[in-house]
C-alpha atoms as a PDB file:
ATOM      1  CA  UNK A   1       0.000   0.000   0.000  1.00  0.00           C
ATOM      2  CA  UNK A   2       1.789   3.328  -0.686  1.00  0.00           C
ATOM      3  CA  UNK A   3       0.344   4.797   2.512  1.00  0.00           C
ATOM      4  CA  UNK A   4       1.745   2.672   4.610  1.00  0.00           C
ATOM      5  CA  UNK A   5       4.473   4.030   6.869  1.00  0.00           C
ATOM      6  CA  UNK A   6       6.507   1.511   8.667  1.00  0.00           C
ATOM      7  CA  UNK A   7       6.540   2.363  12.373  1.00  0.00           C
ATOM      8  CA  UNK A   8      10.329   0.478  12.388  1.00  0.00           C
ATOM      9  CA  UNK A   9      11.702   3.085  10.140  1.00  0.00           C
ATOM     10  CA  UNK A  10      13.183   6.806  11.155  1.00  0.00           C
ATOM     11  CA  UNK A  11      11.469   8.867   8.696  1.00  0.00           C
ATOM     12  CA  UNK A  12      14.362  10.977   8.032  1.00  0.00           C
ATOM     13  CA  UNK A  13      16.352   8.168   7.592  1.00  0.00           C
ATOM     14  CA  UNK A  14      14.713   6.035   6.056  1.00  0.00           C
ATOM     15  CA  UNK A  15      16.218   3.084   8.017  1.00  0.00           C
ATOM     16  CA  UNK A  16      15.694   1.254  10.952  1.00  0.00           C
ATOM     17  CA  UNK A  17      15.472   2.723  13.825  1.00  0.00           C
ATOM     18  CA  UNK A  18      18.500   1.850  16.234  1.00  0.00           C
ATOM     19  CA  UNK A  19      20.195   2.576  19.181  1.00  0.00           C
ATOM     20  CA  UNK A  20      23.787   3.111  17.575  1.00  0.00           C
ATOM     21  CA  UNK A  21      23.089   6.430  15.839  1.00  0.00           C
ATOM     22  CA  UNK A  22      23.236   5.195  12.412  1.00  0.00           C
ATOM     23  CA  UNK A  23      22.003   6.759   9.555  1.00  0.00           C
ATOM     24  CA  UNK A  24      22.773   5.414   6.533  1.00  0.00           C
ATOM     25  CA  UNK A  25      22.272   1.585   5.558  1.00  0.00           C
ATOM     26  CA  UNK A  26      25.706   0.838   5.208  1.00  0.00           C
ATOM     27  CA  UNK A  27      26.857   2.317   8.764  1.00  0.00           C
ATOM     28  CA  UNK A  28      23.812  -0.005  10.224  1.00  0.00           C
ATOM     29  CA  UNK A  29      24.628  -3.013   8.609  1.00  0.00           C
ATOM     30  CA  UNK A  30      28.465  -2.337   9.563  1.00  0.00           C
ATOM     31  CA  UNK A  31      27.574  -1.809  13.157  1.00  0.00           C
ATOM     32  CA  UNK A  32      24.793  -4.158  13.402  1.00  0.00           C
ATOM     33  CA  UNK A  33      27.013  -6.909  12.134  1.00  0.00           C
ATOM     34  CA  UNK A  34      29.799  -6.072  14.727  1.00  0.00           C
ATOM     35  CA  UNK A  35      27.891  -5.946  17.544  1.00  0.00           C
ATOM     36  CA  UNK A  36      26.063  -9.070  16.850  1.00  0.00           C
ATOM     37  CA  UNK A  37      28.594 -11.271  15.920  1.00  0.00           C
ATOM     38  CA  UNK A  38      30.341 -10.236  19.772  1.00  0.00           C
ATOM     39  CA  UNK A  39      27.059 -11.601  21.045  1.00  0.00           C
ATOM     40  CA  UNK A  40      26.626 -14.427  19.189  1.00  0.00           C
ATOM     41  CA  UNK A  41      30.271 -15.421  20.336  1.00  0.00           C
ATOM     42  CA  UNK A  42      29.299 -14.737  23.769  1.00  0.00           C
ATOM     43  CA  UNK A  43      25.482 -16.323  23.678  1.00  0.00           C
ATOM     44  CA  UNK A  44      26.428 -19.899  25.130  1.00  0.00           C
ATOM     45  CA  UNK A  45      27.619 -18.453  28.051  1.00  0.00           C
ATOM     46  CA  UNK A  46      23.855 -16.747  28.653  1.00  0.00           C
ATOM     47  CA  UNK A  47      21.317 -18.618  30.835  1.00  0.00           C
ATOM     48  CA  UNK A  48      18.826 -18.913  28.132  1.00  0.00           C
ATOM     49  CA  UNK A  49      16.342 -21.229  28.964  1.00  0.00           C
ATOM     50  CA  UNK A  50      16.029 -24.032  26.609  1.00  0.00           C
ATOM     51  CA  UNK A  51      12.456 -23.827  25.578  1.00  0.00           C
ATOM     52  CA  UNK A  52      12.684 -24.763  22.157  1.00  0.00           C
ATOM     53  CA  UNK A  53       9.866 -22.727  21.248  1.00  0.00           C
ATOM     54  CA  UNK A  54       9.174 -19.109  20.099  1.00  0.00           C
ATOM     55  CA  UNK A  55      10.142 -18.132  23.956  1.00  0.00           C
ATOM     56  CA  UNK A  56      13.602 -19.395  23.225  1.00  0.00           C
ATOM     57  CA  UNK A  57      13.291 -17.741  19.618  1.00  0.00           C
ATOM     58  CA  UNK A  58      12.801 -14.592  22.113  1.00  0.00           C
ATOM     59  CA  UNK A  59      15.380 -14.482  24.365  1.00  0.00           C
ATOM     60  CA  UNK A  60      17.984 -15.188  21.807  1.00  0.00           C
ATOM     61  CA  UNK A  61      16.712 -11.913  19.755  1.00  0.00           C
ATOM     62  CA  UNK A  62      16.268 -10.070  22.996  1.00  0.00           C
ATOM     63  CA  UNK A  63      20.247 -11.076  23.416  1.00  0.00           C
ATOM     64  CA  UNK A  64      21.785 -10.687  19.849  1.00  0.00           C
ATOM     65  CA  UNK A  65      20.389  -7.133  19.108  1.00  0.00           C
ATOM     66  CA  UNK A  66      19.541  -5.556  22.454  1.00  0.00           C
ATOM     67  CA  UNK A  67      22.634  -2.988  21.761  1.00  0.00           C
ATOM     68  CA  UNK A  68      20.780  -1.930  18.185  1.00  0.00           C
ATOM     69  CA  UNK A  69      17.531  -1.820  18.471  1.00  0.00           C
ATOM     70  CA  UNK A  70      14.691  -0.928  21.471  1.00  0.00           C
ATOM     71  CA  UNK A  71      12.197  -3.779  20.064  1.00  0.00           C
ATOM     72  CA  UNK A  72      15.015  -6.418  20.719  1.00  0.00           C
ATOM     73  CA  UNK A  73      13.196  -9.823  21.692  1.00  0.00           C
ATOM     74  CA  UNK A  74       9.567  -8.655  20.816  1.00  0.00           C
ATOM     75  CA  UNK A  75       7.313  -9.982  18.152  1.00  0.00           C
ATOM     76  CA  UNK A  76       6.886  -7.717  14.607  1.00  0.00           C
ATOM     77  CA  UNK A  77       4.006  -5.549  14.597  1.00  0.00           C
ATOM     78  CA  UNK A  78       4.113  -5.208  10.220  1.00  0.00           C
ATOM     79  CA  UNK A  79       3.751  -7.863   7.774  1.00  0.00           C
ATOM     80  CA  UNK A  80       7.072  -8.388   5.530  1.00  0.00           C
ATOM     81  CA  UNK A  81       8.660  -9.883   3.030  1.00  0.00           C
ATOM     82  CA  UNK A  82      12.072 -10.615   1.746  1.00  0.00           C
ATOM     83  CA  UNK A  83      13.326  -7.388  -0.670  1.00  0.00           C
ATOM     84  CA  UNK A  84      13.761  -8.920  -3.474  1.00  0.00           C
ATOM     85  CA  UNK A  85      11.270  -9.233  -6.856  1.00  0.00           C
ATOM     86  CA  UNK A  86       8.677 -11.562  -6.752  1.00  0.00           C
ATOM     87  CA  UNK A  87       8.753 -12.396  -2.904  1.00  0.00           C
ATOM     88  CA  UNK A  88       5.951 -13.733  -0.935  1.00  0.00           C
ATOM     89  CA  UNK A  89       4.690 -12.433   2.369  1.00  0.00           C
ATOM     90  CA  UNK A  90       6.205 -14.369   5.369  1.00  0.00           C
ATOM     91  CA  UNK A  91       3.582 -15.566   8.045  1.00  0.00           C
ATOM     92  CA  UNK A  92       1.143 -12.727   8.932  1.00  0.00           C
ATOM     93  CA  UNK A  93       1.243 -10.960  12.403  1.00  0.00           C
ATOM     94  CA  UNK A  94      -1.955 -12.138  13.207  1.00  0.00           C
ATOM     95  CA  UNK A  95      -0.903 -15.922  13.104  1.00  0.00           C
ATOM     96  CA  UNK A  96       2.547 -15.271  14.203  1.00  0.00           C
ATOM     97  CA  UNK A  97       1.951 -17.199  17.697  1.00  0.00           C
ATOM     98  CA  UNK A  98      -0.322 -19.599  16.311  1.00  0.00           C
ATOM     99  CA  UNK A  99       2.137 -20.760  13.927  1.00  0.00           C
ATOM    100  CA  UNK A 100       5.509 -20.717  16.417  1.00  0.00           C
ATOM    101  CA  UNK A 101       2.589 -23.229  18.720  1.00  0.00           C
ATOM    102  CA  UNK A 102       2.458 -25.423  15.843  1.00  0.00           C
ATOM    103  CA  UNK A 103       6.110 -25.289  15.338  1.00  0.00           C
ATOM    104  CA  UNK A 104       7.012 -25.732  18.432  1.00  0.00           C
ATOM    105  CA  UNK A 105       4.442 -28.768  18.950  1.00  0.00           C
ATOM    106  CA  UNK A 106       6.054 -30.934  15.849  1.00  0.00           C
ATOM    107  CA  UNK A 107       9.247 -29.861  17.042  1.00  0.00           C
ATOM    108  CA  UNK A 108       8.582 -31.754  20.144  1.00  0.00           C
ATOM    109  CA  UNK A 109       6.986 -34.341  18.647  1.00  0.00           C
ATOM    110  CA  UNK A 110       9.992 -35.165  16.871  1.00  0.00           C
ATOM    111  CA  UNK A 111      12.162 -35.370  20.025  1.00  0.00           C
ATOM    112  CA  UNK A 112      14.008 -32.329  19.654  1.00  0.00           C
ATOM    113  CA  UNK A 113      16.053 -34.102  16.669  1.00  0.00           C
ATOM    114  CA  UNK A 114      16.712 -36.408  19.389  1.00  0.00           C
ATOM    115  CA  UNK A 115      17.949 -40.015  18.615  1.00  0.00           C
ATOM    116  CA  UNK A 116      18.449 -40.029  14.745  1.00  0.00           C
ATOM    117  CA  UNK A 117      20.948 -40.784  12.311  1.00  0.00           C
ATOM    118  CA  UNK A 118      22.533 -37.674  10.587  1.00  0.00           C
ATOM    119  CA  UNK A 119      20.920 -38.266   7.524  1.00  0.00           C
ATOM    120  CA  UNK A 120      17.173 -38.527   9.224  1.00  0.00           C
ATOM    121  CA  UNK A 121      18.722 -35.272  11.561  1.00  0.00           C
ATOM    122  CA  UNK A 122      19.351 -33.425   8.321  1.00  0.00           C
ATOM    123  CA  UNK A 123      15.979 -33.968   7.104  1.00  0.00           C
ATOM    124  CA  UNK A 124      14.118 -33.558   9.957  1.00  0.00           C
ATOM    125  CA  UNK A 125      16.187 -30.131  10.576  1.00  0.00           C
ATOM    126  CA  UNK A 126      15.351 -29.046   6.956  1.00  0.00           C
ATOM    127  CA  UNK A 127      11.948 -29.453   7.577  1.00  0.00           C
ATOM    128  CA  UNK A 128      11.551 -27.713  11.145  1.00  0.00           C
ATOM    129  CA  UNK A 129      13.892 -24.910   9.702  1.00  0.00           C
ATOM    130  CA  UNK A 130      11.583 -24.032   7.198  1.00  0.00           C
ATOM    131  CA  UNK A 131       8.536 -23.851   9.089  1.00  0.00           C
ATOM    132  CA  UNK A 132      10.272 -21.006  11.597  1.00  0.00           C
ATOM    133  CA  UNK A 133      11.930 -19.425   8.835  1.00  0.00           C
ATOM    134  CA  UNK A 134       8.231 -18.854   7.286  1.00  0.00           C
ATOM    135  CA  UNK A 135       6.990 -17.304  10.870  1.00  0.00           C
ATOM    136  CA  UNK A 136      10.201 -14.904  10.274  1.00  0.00           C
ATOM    137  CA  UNK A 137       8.438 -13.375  13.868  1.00  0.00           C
ATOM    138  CA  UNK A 138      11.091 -10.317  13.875  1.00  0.00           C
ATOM    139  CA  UNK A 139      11.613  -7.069  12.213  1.00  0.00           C
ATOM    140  CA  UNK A 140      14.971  -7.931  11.282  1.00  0.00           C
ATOM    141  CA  UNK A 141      17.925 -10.578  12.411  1.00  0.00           C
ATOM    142  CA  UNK A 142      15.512 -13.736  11.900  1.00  0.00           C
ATOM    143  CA  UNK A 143      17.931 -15.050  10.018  1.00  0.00           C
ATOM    144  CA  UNK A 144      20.771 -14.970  12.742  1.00  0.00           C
ATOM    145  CA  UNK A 145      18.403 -15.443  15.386  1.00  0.00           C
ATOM    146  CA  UNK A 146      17.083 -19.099  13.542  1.00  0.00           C
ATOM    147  CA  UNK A 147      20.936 -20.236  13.430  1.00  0.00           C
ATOM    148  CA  UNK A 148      21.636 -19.936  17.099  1.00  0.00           C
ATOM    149  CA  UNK A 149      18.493 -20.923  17.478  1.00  0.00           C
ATOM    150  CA  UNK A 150      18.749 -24.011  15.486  1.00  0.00           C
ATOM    151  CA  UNK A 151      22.693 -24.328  16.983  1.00  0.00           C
ATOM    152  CA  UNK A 152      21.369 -24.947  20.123  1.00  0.00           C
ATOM    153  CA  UNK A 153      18.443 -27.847  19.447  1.00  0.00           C
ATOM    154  CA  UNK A 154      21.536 -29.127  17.284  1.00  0.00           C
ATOM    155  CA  UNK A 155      23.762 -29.471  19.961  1.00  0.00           C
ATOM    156  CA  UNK A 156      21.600 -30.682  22.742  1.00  0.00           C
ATOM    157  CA  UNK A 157      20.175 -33.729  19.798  1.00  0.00           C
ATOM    158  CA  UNK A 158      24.304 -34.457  19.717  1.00  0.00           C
ATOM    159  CA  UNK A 159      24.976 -33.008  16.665  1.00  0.00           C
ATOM    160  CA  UNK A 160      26.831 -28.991  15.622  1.00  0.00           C
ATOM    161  CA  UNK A 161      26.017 -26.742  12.929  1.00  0.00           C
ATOM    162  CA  UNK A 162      29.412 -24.886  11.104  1.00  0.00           C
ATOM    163  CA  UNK A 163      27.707 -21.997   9.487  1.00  0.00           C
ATOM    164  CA  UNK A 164      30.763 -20.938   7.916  1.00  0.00           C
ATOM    165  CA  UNK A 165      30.803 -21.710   4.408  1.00  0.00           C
ATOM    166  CA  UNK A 166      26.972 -20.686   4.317  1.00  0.00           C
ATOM    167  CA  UNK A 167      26.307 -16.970   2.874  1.00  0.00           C
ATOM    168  CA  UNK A 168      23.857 -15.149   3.910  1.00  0.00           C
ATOM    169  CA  UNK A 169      22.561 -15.272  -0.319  1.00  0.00           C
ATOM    170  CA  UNK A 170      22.582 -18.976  -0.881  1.00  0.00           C
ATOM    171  CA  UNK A 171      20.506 -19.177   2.378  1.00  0.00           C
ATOM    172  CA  UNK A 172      17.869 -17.261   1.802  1.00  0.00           C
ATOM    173  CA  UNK A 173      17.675 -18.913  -1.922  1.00  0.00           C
ATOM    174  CA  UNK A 174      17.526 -22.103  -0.561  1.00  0.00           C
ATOM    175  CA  UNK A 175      14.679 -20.899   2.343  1.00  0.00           C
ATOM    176  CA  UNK A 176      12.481 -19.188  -0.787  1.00  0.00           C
ATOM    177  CA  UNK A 177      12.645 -22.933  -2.418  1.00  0.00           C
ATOM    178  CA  UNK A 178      11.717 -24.738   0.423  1.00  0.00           C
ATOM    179  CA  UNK A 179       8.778 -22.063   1.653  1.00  0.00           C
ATOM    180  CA  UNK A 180       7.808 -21.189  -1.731  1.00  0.00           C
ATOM    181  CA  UNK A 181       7.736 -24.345  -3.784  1.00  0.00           C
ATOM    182  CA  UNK A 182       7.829 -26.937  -0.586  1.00  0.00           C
ATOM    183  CA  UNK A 183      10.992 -28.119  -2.406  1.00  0.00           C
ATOM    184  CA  UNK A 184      13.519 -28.793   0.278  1.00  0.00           C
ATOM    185  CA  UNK A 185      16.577 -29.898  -1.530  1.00  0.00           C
ATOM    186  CA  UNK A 186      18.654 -27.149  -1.297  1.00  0.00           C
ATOM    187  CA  UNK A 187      18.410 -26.522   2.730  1.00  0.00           C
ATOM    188  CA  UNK A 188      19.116 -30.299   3.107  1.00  0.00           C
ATOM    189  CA  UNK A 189      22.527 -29.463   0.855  1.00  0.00           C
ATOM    190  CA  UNK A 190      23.152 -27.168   2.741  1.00  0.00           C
ATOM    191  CA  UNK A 191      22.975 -29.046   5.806  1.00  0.00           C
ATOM    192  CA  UNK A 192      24.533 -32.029   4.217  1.00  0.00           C
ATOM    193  CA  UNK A 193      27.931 -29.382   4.241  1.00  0.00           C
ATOM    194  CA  UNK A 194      27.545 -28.023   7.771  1.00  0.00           C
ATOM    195  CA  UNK A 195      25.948 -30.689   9.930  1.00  0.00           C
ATOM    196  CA  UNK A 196      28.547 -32.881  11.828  1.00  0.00           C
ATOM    197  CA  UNK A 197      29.095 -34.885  15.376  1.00  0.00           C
ATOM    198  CA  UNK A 198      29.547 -33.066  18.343  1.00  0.00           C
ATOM    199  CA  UNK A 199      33.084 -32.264  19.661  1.00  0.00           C
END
């Protein structure tokens, strides 16, 4: 709708609000990235409570990006949608919650990823990951927020997650795939690469 103003954005900006004083794109993202990646080296150390549901998905927000933004840890208020042509809308705010439930209740019903064999964990993971990466409940850092999210069930089922080799482009090719044409070959590639035992 071209009336709609985004209550996330600084109107004379035009970016994302933050705490950091940024106020161009490039200085956000630069800042953003540093201050996230300190957390995310620092998040195991943090007496998260291991939930495994959207109040985990929470906390871990709340944690990553409390030093950028003031709506760190709380739920999107706007509908979105990846920026690029052709994109579908991610789950609506109205059925955010309902959605993480349902999540959250197969999620458990598989054990955590509990007890499998790496090539049932990798599907099972595919699967699970693309159902929360369609809730996409934040603003911005879902993406981020998902892998330590996802690092955690990993490690706690036996199994760790080396992120490295993924960019931040082939992932969200291969999460369009899987949530727009229920194909999920290319996450399971992906975790194929970056799935191993625990050490």
């Amino acid at each position: 709708m071209a009336d709609f103003v985004d209550p996330y954005v600084d109107p004379a900006t035009g970016i994302l609000r933050n705490l950091v004083a940024a106020t161009t794109q490039e200085a956000l993202d630069q800042i953003e990235a540093d201050l996230v990646e300190a957390r995310t080296v620092d998040l195991p150390k943090q007496p998260i409570k291991r939930t495994s549901d959207l109040t985990e998905l929470r906390a871990i927000h709340r944690y990553l990006f409390a030093d950028v933004y003031d709506w760190a840890g709380q739920l999107r208020t706007v509908d979105i949608r990846k920026n690029v042509e052709g994109s579908e809308y991610f789950v609506p705010v109205s059925l955010i919650e309902r959605a993480a439930g349902f999540a959250a209740g197969e999620l458990a019903e598989d054990n955590f990823l509990r007890g499998m064999d790496r090539d049932t964990f990798i599907a099972r993971l595919a699967h699970h990951y693309d159902q929360l990466n369609y809730i996409h409940p934040f603003r911005e850092g879902n993406g981020r927020t998902q892998r330590a999210f996802w690092d955690r069930v990993a490690r706690n089922a036996g199994w760790q997650l080396t992120w490295l080799s993924v960019t931040g482009e082939v992932n969200d090719r291969a999460s369009r795939v899987a949530s727009e044409t229920q194909d999920l070959g290319p996450l399971i590639a992906i975790f194929h690469e970056i799935v191993g035992p625990l050490t």
